[in-house]
PDB file of N, CA and C in Angstrom:
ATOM      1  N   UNK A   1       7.195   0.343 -22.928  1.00  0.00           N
ATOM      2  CA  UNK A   1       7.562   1.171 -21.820  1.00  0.00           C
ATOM      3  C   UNK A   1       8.733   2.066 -22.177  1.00  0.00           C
ATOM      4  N   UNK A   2       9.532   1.671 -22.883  1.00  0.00           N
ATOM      5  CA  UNK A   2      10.749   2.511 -23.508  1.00  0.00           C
ATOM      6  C   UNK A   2      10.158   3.787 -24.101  1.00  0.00           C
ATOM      7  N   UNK A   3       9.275   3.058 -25.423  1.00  0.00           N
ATOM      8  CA  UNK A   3       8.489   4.403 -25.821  1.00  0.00           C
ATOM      9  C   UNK A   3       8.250   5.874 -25.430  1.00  0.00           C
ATOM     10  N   UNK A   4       7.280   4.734 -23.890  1.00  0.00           N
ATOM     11  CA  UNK A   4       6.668   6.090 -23.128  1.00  0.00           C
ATOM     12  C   UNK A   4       8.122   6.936 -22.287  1.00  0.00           C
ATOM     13  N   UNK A   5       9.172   6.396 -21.534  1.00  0.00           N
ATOM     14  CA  UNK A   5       9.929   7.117 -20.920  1.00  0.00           C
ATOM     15  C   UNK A   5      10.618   7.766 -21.964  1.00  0.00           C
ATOM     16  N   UNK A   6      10.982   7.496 -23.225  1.00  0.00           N
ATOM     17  CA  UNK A   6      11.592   8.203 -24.246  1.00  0.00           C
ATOM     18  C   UNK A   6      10.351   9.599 -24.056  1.00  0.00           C
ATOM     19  N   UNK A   7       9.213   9.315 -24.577  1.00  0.00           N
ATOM     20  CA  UNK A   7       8.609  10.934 -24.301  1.00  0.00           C
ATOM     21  C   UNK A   7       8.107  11.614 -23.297  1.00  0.00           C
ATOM     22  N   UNK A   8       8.613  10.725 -22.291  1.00  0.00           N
ATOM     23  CA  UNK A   8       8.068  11.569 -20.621  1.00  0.00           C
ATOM     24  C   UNK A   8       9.576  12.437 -21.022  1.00  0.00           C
ATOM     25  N   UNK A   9      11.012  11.635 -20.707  1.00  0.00           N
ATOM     26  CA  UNK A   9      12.337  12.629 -21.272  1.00  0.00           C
ATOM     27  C   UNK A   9      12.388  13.286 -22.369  1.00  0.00           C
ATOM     28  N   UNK A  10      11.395  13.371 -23.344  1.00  0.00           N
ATOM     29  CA  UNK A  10      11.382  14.388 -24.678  1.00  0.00           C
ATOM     30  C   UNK A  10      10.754  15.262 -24.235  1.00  0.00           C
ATOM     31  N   UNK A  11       9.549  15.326 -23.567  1.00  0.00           N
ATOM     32  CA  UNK A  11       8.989  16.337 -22.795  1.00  0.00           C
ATOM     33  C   UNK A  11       9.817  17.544 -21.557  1.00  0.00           C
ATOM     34  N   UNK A  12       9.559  16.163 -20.949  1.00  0.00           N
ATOM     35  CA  UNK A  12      10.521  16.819 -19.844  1.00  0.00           C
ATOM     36  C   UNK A  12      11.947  17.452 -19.581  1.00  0.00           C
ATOM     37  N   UNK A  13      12.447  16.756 -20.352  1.00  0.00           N
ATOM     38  CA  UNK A  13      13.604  17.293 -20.341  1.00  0.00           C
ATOM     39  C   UNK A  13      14.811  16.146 -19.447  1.00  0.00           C
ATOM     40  N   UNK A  14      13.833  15.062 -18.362  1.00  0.00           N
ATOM     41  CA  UNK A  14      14.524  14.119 -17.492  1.00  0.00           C
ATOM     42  C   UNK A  14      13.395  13.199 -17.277  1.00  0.00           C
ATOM     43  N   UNK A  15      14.109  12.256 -17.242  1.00  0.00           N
ATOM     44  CA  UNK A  15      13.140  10.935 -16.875  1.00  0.00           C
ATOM     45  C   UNK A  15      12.696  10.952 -15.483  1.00  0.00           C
ATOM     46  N   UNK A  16      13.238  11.840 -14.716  1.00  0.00           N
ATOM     47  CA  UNK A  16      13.265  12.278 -13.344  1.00  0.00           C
ATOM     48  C   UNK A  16      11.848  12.889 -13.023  1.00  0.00           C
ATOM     49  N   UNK A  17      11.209  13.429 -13.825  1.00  0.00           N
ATOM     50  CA  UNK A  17      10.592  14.344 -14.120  1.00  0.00           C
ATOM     51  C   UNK A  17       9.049  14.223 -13.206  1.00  0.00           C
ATOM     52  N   UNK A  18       8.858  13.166 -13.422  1.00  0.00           N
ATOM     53  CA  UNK A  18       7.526  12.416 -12.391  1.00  0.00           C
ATOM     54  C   UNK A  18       7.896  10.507 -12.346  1.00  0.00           C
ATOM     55  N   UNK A  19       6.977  10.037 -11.063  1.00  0.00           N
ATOM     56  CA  UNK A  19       7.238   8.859 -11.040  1.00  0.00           C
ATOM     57  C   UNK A  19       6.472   7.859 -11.898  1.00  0.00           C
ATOM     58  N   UNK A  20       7.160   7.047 -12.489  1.00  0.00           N
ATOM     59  CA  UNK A  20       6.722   6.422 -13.524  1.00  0.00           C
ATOM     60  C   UNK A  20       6.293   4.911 -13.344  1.00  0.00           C
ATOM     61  N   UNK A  21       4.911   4.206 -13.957  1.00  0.00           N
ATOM     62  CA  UNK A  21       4.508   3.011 -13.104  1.00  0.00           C
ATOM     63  C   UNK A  21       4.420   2.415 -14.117  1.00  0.00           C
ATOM     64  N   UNK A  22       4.143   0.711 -13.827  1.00  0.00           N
ATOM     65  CA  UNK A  22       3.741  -0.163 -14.626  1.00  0.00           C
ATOM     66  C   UNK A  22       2.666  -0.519 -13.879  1.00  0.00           C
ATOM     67  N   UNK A  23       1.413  -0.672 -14.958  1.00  0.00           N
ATOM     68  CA  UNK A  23       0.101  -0.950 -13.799  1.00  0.00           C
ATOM     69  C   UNK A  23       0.513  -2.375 -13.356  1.00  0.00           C
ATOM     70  N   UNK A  24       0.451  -3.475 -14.230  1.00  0.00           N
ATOM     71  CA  UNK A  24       0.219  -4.602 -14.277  1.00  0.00           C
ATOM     72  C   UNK A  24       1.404  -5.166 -15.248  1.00  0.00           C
ATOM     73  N   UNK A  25       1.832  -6.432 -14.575  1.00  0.00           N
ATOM     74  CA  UNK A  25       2.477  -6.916 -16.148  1.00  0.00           C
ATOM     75  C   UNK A  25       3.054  -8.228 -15.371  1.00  0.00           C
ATOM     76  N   UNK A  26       2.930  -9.259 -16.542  1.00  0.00           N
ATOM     77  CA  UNK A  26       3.464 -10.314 -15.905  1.00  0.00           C
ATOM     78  C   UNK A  26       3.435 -11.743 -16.988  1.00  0.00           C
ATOM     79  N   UNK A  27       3.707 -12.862 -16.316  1.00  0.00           N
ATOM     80  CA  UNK A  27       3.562 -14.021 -17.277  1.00  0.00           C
ATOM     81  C   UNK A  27       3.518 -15.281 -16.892  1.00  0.00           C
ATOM     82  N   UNK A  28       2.041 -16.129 -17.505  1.00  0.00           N
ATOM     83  CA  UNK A  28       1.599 -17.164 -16.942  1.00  0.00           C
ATOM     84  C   UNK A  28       2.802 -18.424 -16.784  1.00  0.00           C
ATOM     85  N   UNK A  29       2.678 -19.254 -15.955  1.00  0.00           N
ATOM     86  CA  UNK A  29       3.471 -20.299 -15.246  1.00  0.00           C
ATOM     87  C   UNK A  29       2.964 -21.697 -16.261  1.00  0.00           C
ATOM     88  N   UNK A  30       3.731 -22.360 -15.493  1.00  0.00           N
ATOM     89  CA  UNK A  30       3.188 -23.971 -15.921  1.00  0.00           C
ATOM     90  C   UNK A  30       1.991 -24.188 -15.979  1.00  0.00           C
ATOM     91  N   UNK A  31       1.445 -24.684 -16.961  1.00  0.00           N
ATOM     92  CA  UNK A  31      -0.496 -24.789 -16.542  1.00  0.00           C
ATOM     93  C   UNK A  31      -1.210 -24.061 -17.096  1.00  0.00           C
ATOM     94  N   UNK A  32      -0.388 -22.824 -17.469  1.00  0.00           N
ATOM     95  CA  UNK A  32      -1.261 -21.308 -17.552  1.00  0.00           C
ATOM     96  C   UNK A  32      -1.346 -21.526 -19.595  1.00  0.00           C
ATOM     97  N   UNK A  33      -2.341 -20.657 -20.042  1.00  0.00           N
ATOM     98  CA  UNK A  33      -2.581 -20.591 -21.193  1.00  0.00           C
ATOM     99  C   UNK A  33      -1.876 -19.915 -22.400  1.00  0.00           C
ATOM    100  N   UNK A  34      -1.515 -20.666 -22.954  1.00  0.00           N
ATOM    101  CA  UNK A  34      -0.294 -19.708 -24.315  1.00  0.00           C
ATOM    102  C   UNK A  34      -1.053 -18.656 -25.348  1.00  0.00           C
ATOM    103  N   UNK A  35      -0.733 -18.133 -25.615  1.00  0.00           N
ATOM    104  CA  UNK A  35      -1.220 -17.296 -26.371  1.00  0.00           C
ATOM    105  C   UNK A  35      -0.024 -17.631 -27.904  1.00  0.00           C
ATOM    106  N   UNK A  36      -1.095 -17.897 -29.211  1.00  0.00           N
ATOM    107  CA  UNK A  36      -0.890 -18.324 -29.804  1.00  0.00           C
ATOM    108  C   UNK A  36       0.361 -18.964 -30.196  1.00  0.00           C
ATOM    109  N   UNK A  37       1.620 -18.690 -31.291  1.00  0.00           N
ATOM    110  CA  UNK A  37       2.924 -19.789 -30.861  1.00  0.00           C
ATOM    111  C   UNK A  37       3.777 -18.153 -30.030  1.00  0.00           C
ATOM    112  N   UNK A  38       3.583 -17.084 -30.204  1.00  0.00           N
ATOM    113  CA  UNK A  38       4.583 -15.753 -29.477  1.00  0.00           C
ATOM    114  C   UNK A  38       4.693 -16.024 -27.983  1.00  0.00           C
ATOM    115  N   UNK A  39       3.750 -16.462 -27.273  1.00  0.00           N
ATOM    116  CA  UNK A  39       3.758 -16.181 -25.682  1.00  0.00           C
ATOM    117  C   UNK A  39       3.467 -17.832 -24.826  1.00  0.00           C
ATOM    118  N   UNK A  40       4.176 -18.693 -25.327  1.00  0.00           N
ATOM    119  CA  UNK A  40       4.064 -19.991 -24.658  1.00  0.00           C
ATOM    120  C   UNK A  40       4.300 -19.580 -23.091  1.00  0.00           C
ATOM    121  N   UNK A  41       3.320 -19.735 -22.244  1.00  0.00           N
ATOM    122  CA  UNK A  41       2.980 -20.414 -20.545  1.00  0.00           C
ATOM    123  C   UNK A  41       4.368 -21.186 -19.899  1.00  0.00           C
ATOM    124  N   UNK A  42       4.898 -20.842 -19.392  1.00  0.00           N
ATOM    125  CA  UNK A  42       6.222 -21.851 -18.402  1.00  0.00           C
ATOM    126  C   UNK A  42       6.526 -21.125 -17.745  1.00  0.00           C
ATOM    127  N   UNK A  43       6.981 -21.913 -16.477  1.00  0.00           N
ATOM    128  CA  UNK A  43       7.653 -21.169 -15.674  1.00  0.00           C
ATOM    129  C   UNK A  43       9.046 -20.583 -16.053  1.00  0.00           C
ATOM    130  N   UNK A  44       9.507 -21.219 -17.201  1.00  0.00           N
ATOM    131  CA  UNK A  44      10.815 -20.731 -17.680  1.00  0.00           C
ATOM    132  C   UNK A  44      10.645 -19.663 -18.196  1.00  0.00           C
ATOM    133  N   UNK A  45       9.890 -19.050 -19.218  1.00  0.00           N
ATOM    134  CA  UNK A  45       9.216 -18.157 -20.000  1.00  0.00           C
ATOM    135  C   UNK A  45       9.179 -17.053 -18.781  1.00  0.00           C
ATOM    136  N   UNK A  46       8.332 -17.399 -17.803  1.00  0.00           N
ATOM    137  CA  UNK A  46       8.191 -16.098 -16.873  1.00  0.00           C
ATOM    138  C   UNK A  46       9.432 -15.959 -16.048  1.00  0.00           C
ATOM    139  N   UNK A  47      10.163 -17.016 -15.795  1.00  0.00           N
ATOM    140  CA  UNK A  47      12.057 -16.408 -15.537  1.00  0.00           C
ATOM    141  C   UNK A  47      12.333 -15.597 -16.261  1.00  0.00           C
ATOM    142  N   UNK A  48      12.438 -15.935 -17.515  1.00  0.00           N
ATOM    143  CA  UNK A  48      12.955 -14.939 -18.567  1.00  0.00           C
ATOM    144  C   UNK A  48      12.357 -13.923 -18.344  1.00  0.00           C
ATOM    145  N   UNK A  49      11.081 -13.604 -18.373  1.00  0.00           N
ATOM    146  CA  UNK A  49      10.352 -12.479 -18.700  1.00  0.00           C
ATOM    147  C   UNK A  49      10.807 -11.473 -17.304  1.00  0.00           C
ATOM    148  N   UNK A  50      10.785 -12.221 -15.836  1.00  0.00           N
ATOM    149  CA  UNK A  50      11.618 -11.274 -14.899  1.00  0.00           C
ATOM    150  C   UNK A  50      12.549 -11.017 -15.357  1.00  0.00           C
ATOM    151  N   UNK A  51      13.727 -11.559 -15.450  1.00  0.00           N
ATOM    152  CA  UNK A  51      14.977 -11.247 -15.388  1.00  0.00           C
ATOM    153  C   UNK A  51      15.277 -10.292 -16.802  1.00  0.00           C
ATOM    154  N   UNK A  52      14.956 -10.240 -17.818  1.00  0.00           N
ATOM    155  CA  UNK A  52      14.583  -9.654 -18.967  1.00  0.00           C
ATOM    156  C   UNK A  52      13.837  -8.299 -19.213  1.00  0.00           C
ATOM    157  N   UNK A  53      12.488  -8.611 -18.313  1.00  0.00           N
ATOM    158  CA  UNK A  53      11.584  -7.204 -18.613  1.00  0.00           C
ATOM    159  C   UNK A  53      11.446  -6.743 -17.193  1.00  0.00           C
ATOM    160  N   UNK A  54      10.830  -7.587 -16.315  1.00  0.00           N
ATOM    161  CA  UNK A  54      11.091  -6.655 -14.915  1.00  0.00           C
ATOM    162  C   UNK A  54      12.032  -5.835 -13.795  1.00  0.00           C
ATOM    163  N   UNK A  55      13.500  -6.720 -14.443  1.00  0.00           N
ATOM    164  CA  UNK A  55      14.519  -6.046 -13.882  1.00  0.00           C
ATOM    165  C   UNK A  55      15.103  -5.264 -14.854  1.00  0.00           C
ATOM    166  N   UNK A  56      14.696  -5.272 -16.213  1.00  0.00           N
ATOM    167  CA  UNK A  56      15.339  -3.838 -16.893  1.00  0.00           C
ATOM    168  C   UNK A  56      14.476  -2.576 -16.464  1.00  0.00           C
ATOM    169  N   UNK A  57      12.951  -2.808 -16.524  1.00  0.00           N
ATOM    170  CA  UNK A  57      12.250  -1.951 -16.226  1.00  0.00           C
ATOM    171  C   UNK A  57      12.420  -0.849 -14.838  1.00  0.00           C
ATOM    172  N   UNK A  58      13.400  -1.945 -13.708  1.00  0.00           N
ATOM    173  CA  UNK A  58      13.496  -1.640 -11.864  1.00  0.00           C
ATOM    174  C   UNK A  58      14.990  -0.710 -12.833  1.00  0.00           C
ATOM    175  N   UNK A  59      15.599  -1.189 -13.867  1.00  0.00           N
ATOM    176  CA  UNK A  59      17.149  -0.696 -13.362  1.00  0.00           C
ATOM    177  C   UNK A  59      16.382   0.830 -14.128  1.00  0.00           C
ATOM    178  N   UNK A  60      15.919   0.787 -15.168  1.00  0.00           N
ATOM    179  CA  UNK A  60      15.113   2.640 -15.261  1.00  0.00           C
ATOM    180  C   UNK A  60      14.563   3.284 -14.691  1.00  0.00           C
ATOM    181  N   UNK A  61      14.546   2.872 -13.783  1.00  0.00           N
ATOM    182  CA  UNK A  61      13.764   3.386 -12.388  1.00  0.00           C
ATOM    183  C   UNK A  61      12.038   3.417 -12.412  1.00  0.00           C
ATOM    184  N   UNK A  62      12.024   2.528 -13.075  1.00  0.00           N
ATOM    185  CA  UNK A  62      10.364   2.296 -13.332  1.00  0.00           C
ATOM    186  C   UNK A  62       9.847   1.445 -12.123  1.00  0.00           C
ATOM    187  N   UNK A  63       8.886   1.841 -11.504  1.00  0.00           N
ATOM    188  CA  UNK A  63       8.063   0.806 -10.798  1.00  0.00           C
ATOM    189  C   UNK A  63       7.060  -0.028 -10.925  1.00  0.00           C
ATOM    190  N   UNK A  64       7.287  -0.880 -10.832  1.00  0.00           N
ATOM    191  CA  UNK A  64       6.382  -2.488 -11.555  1.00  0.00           C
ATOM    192  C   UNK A  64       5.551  -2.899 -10.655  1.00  0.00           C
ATOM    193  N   UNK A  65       4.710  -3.290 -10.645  1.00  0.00           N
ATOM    194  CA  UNK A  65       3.347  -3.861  -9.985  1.00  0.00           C
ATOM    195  C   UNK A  65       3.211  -5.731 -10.837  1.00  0.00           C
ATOM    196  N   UNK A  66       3.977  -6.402 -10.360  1.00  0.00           N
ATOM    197  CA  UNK A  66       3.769  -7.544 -10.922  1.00  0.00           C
ATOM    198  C   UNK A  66       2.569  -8.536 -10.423  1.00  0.00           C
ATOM    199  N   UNK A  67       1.892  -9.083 -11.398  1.00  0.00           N
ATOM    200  CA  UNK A  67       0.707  -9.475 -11.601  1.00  0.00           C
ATOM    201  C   UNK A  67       0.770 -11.069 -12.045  1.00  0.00           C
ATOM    202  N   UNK A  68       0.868 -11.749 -10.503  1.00  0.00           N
ATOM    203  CA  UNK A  68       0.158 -11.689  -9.583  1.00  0.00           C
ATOM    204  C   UNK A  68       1.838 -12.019  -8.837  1.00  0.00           C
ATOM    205  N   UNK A  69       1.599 -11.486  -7.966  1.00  0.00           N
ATOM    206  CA  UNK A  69       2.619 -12.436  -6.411  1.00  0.00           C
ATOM    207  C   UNK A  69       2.330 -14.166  -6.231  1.00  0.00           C
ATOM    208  N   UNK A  70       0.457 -14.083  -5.898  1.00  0.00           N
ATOM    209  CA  UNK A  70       0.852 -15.716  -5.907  1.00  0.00           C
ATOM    210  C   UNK A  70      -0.091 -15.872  -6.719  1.00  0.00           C
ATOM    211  N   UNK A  71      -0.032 -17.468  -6.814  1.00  0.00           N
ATOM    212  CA  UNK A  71      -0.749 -18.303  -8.318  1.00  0.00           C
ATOM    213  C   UNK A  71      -1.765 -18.189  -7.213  1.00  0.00           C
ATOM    214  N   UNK A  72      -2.867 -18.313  -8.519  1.00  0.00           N
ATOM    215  CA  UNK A  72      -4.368 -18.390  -7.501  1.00  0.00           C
ATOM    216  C   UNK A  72      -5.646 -19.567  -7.683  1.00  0.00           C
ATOM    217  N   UNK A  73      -5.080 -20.752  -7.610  1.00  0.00           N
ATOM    218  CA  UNK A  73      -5.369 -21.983  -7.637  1.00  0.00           C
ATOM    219  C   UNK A  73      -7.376 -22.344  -8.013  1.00  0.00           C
ATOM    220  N   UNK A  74      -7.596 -21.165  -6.810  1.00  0.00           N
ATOM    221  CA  UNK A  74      -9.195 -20.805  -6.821  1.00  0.00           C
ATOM    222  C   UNK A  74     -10.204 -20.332  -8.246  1.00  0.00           C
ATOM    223  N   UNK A  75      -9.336 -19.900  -8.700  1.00  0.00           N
ATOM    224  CA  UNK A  75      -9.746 -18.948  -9.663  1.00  0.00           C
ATOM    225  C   UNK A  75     -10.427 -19.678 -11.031  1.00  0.00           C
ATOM    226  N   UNK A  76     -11.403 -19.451 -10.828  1.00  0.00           N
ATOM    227  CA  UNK A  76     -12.131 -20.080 -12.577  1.00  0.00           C
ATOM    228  C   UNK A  76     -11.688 -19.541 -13.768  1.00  0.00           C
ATOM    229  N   UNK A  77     -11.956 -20.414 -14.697  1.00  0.00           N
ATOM    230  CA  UNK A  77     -11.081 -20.448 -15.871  1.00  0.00           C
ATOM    231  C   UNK A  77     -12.128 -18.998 -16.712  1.00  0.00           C
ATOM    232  N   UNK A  78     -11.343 -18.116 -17.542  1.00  0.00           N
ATOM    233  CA  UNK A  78     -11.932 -16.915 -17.625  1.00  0.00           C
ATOM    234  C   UNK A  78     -12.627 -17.553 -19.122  1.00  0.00           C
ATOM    235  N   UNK A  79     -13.312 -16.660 -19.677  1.00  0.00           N
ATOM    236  CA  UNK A  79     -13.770 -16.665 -21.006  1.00  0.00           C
ATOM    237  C   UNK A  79     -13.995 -15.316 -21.812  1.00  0.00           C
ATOM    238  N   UNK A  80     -12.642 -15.747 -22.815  1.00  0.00           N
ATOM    239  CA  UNK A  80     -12.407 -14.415 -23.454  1.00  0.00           C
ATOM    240  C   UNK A  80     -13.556 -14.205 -24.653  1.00  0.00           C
ATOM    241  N   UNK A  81     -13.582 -13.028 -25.610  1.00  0.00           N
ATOM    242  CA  UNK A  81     -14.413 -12.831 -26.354  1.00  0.00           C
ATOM    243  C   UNK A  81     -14.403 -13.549 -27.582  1.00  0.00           C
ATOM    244  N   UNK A  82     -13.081 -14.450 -28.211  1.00  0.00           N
ATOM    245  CA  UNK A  82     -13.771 -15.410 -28.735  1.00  0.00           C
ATOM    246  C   UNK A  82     -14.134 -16.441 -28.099  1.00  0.00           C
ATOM    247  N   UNK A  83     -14.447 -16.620 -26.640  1.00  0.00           N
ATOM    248  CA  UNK A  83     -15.320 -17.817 -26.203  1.00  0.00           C
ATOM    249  C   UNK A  83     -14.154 -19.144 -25.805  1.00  0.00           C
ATOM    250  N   UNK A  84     -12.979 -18.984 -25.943  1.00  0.00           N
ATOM    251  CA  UNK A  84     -11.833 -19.664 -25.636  1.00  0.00           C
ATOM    252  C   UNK A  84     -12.037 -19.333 -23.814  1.00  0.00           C
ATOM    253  N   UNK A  85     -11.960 -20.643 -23.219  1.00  0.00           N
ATOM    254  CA  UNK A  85     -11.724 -20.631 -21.977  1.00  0.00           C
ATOM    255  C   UNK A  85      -9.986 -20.722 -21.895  1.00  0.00           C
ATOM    256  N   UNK A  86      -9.613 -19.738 -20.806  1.00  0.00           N
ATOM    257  CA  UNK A  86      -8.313 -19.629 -20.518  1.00  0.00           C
ATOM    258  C   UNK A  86      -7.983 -19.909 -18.997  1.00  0.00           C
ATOM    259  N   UNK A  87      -6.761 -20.559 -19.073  1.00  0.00           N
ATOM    260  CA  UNK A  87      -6.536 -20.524 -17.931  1.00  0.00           C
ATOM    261  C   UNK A  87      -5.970 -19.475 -16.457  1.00  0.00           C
ATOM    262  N   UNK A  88      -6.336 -18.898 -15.769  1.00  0.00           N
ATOM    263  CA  UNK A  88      -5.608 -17.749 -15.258  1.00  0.00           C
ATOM    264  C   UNK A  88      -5.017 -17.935 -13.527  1.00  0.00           C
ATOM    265  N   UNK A  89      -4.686 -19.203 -13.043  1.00  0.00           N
ATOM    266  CA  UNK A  89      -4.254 -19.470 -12.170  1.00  0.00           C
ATOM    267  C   UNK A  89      -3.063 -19.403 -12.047  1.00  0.00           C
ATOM    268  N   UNK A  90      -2.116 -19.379 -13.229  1.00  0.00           N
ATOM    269  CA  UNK A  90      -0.988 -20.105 -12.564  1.00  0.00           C
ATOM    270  C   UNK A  90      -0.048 -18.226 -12.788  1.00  0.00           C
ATOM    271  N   UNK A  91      -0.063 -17.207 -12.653  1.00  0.00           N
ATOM    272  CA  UNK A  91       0.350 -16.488 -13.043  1.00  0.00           C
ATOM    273  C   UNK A  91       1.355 -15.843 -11.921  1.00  0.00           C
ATOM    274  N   UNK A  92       1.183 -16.394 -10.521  1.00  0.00           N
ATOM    275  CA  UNK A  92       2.179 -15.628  -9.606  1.00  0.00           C
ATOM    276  C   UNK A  92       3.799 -15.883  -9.829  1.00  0.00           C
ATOM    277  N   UNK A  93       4.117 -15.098  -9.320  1.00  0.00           N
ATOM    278  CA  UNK A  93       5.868 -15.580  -9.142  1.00  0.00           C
ATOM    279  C   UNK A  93       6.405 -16.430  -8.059  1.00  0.00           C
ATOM    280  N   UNK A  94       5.378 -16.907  -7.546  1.00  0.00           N
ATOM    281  CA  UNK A  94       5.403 -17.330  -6.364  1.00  0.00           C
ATOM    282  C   UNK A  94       3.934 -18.842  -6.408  1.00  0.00           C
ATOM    283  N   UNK A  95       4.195 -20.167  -5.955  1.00  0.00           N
ATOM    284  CA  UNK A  95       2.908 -20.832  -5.813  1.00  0.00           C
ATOM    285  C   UNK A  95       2.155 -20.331  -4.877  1.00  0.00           C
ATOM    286  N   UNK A  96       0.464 -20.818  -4.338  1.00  0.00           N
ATOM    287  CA  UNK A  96       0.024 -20.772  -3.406  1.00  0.00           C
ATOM    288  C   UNK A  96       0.081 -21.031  -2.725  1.00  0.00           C
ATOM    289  N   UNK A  97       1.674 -21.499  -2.211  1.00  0.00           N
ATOM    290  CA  UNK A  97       1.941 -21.863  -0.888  1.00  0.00           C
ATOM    291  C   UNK A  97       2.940 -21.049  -0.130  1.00  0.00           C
ATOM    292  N   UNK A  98       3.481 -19.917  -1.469  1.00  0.00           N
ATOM    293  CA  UNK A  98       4.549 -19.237  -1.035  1.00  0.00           C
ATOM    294  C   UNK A  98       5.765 -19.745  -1.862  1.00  0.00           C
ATOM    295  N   UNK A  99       6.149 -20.233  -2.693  1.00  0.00           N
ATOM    296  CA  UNK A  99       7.178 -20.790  -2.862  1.00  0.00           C
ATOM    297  C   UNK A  99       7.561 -20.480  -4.318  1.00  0.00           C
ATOM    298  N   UNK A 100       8.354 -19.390  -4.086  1.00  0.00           N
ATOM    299  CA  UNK A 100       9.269 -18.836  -5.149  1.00  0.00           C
ATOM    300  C   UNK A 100       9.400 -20.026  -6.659  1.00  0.00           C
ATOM    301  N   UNK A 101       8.769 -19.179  -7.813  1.00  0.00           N
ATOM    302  CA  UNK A 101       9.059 -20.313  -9.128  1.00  0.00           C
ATOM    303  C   UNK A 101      10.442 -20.066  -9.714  1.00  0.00           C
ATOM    304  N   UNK A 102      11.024 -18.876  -9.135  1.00  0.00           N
ATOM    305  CA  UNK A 102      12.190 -18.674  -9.728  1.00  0.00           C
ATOM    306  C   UNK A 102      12.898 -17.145  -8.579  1.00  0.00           C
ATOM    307  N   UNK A 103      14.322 -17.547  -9.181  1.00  0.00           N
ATOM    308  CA  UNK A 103      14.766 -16.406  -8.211  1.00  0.00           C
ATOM    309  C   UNK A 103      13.940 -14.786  -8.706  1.00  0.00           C
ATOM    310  N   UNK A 104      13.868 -14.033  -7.748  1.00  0.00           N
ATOM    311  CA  UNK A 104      13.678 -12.482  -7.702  1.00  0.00           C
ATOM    312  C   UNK A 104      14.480 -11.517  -7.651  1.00  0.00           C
ATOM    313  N   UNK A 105      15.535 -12.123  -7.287  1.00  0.00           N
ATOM    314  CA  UNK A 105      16.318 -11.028  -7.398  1.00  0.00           C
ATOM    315  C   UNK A 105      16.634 -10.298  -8.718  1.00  0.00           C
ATOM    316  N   UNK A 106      16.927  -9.162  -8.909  1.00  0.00           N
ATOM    317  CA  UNK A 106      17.575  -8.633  -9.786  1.00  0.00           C
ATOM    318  C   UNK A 106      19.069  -8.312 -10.020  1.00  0.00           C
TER     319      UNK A 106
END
C-alpha cells in the first residue's frame, strides 16, 4: 500500500489527490489456518496486524474495509487449488457473538 500511495503522490503531485481504499485485508484468529511458517493464525497475530497495518494505513488517510467484522462460525471449510482444506471462520475482529478479540482503537 505504501508503494501505491508513493505513486498516486508521484503522479499527482498529493496524496490528496483522490480517495484511496483498501478492498479487503485482514487476519485469521484462533482456529483459523496458517499459511506456511510467515503468517501463523492467532488472535495475537491479528492484534498486531491491527495495530501495525490497519492503524498505520487509517493514520495515511487510507480507508480500510476490514475483512471480516465478525467470525463466521457457519462457514465451510474452503478448498484451495492445491486441494488443502482451509479454515475461514475465524477471521472477524470481533466473535459471532459480538465480542471484540482485541481492542480497535487506534
Amino acid at each position: 500500500m505504501s508503494q501505491a500511495l508513493a505513486r498516486i503522490q508521484d503522479v499527482s503531485g498529493s496524496v490528496d489527490a483522490i480517495e484511496f481504499w483498501t478492498g479487503e485485508t485482514g487476519w485469521p484468529g484462533d482456529g483459523g489456518s496458517t499459511y506456511e511458517d510467515v503468517a501463523v493464525a492467532s488472535n495475537a497475530n491479528a492484534k498486531t496486524f491491527w495495530q501495525q497495518g490497519v492503524c498505520a494505513a487509517l493514520d495515511w488517510g487510507t480507508n480500510v474495509f476490514y475483512f471480516e467484522a465478525f467470525d463466521e462460525p457457519w462457514k465451510p471449510n474452503s478448498v484451495g487449488a492445491n486441494g488443502d482444506a482451509e479454515v475461514e471462520t475465524t477471521w472477524g475482529a470481533m466473535t459471532s457473538d459480538r465480542q471484540t478479540k482485541f481492542s480497535l482503537t487506534c
